[in-house]
C-alpha atoms as a PDB file:
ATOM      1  CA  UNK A   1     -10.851   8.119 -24.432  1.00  0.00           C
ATOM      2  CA  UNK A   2     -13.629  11.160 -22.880  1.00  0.00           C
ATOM      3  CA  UNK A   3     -12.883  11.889 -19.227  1.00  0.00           C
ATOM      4  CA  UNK A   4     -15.947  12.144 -16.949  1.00  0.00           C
ATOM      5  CA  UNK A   5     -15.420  15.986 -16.008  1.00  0.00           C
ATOM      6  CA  UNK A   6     -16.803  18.322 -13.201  1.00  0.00           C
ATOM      7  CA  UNK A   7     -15.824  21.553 -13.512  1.00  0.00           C
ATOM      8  CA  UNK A   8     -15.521  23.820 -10.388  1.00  0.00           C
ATOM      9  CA  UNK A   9     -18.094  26.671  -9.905  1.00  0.00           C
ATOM     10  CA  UNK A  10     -15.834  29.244 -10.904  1.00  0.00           C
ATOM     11  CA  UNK A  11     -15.599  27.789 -14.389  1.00  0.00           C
ATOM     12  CA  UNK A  12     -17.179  29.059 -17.427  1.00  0.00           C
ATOM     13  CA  UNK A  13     -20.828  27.428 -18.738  1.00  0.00           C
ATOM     14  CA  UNK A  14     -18.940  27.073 -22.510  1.00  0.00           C
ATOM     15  CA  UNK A  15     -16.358  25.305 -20.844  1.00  0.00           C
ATOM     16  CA  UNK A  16     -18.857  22.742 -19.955  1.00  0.00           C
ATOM     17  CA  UNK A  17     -19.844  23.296 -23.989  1.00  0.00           C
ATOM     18  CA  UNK A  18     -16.869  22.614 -25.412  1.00  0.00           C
ATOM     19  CA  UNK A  19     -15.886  19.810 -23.825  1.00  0.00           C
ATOM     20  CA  UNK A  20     -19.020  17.934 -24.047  1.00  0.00           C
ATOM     21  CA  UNK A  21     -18.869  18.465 -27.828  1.00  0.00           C
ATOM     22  CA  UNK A  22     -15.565  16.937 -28.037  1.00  0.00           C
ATOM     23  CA  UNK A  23     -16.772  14.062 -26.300  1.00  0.00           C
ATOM     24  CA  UNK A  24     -16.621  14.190 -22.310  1.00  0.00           C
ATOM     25  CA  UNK A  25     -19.174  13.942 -20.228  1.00  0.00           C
ATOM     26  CA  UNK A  26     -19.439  16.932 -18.203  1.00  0.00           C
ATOM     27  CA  UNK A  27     -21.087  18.335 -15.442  1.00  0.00           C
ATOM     28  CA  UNK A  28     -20.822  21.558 -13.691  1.00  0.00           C
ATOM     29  CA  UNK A  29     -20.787  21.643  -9.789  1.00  0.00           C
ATOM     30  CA  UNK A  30     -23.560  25.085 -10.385  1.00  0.00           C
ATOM     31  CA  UNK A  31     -25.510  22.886 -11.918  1.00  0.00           C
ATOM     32  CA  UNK A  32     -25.668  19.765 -10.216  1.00  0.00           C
ATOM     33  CA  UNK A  33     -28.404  18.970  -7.553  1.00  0.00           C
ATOM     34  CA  UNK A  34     -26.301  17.719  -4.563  1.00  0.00           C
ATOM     35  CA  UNK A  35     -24.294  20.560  -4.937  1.00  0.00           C
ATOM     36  CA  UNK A  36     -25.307  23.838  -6.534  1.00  0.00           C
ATOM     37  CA  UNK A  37     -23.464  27.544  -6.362  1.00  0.00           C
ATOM     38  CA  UNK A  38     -21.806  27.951  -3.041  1.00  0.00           C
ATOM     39  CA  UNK A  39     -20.835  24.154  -2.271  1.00  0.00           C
ATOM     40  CA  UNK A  40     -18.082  23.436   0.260  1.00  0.00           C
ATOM     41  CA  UNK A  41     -15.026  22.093  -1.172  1.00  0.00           C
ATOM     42  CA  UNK A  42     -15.248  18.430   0.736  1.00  0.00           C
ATOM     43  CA  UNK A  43     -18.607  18.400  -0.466  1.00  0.00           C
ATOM     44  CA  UNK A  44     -17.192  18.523  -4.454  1.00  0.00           C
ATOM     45  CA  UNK A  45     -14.251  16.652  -3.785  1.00  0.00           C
ATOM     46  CA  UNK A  46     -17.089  13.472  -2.157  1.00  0.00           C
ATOM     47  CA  UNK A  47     -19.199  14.139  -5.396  1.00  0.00           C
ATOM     48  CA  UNK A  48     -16.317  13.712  -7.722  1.00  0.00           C
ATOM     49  CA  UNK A  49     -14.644  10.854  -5.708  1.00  0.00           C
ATOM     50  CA  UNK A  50     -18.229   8.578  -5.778  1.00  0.00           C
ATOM     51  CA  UNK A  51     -19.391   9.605  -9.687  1.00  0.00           C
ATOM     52  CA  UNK A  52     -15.498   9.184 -10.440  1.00  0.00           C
ATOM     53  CA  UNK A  53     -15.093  12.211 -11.892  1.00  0.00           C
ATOM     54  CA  UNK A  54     -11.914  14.431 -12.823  1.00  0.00           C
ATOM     55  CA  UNK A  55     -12.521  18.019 -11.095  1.00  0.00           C
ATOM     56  CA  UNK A  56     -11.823  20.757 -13.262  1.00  0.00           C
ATOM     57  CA  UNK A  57     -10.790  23.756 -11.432  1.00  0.00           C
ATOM     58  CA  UNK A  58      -8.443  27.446 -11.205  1.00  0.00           C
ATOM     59  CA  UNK A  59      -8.966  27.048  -7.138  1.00  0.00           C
ATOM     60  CA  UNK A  60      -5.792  25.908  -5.944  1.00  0.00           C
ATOM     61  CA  UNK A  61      -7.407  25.244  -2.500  1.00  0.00           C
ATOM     62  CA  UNK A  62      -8.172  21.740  -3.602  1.00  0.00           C
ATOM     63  CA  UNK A  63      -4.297  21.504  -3.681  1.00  0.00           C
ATOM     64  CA  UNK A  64      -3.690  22.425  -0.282  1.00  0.00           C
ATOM     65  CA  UNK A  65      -5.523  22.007   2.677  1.00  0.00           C
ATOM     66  CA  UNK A  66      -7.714  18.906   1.573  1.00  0.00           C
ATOM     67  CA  UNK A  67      -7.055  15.248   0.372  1.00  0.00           C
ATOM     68  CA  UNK A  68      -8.500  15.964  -2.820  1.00  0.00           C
ATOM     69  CA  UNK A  69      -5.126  14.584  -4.639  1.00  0.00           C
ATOM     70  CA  UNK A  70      -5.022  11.024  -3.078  1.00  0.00           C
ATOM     71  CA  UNK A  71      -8.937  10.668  -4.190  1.00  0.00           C
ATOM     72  CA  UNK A  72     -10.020  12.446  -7.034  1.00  0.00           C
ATOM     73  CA  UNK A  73      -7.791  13.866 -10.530  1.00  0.00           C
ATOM     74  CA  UNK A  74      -7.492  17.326 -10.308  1.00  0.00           C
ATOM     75  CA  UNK A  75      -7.179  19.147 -13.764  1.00  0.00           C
ATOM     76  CA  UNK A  76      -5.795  22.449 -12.600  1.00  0.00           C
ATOM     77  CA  UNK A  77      -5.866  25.460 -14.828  1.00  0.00           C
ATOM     78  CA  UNK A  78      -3.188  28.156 -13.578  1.00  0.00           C
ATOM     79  CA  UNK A  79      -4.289  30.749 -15.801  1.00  0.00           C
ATOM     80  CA  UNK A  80      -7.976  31.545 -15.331  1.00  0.00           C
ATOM     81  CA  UNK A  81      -7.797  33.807 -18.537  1.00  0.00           C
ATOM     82  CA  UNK A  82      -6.927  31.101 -21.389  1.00  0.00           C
ATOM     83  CA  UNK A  83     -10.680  31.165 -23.552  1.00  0.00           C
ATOM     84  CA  UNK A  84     -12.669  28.008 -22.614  1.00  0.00           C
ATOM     85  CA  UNK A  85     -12.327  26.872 -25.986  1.00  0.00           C
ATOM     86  CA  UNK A  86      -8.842  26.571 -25.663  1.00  0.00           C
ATOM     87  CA  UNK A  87      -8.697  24.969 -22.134  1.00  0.00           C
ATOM     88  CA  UNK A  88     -11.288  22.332 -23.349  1.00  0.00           C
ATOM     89  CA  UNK A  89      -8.709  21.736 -26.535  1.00  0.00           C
ATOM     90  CA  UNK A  90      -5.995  21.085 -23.437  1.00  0.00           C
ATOM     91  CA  UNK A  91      -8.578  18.674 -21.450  1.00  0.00           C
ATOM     92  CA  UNK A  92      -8.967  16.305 -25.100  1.00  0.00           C
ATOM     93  CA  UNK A  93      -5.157  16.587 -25.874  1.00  0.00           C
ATOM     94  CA  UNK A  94      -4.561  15.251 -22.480  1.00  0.00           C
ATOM     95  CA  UNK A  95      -7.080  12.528 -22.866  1.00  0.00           C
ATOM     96  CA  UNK A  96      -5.410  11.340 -25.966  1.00  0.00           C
ATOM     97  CA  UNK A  97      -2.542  10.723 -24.162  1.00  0.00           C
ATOM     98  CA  UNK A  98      -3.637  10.028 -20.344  1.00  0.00           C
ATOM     99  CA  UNK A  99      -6.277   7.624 -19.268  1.00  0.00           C
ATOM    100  CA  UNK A 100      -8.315   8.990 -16.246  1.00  0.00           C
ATOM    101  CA  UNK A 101      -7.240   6.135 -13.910  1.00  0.00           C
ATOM    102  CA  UNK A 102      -3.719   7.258 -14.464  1.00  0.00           C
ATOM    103  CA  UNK A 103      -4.750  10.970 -14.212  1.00  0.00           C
ATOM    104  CA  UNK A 104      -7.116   9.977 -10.654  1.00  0.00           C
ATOM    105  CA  UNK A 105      -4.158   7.585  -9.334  1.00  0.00           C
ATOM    106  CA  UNK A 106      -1.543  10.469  -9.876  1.00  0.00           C
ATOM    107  CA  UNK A 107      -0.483  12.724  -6.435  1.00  0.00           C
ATOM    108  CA  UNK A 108      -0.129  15.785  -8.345  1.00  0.00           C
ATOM    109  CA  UNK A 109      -2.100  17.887 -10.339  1.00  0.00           C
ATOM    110  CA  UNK A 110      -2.573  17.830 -14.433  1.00  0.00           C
ATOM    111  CA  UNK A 111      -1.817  21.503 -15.016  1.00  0.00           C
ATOM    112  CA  UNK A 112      -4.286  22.495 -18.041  1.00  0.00           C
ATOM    113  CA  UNK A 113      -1.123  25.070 -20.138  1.00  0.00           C
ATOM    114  CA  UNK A 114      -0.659  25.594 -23.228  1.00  0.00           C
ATOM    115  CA  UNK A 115       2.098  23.508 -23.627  1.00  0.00           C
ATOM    116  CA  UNK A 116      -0.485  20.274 -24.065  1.00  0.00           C
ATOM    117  CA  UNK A 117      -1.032  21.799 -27.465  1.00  0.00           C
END
């Protein structure tokens, strides 16, 4: 089942690429008009939690410090240098085995490693 996806500033434009063309309907927080380059973190974490989307991100500050956990799914990549293509390869194996209710009602992160494929 595609994931609704927003993927953190600091992630690649082909990310956003790949994974629509397997499917998931993605948006990029640079490229979305209530938020745009530069947003505050409670502002993406509001956006995500009202369009129910998963947040895609390498900024481990949405694990600490916020509430981002108890109200959005957090697909954290640990390794900013895996190629987008490969991370969006991660994203779809986890979606053929995770819904993303269970993936937004979970209190920890879905860490985006190669050991998905």
């Amino acid at each position: 089942m595609p994931f609704r996806l927003l993927l953190d500033e600091m992630t690649e434009a082909s990310l956003a690429e790949y994974c629509r063309k397997l499917g998931h309907n993605t948006e990029r927080v640079v490229t979305v008009a209530d938020l745009g380059a530069g947003s505050d973190d409670a502002d993406i974490i509001a956006y995500a939690e009202r369009e129910r989307r998963l947040l895609v991100t390498y900024d481990d500050d949405f694990l600490v410090g916020h509430d981002a956990l108890s109200r959005v799914g957090i697909l954290f990549q640990p390794d900013d240098r895996t190629p987008p293509f490969e991370t969006a390869t991660i994203i779809d194996t986890i979606a053929d085995h995770t819904d993303q209710e269970t993936i937004r009602e979970h209190d920890e992160p879905f860490h985006l490693t190669t050991d998905w494929l």
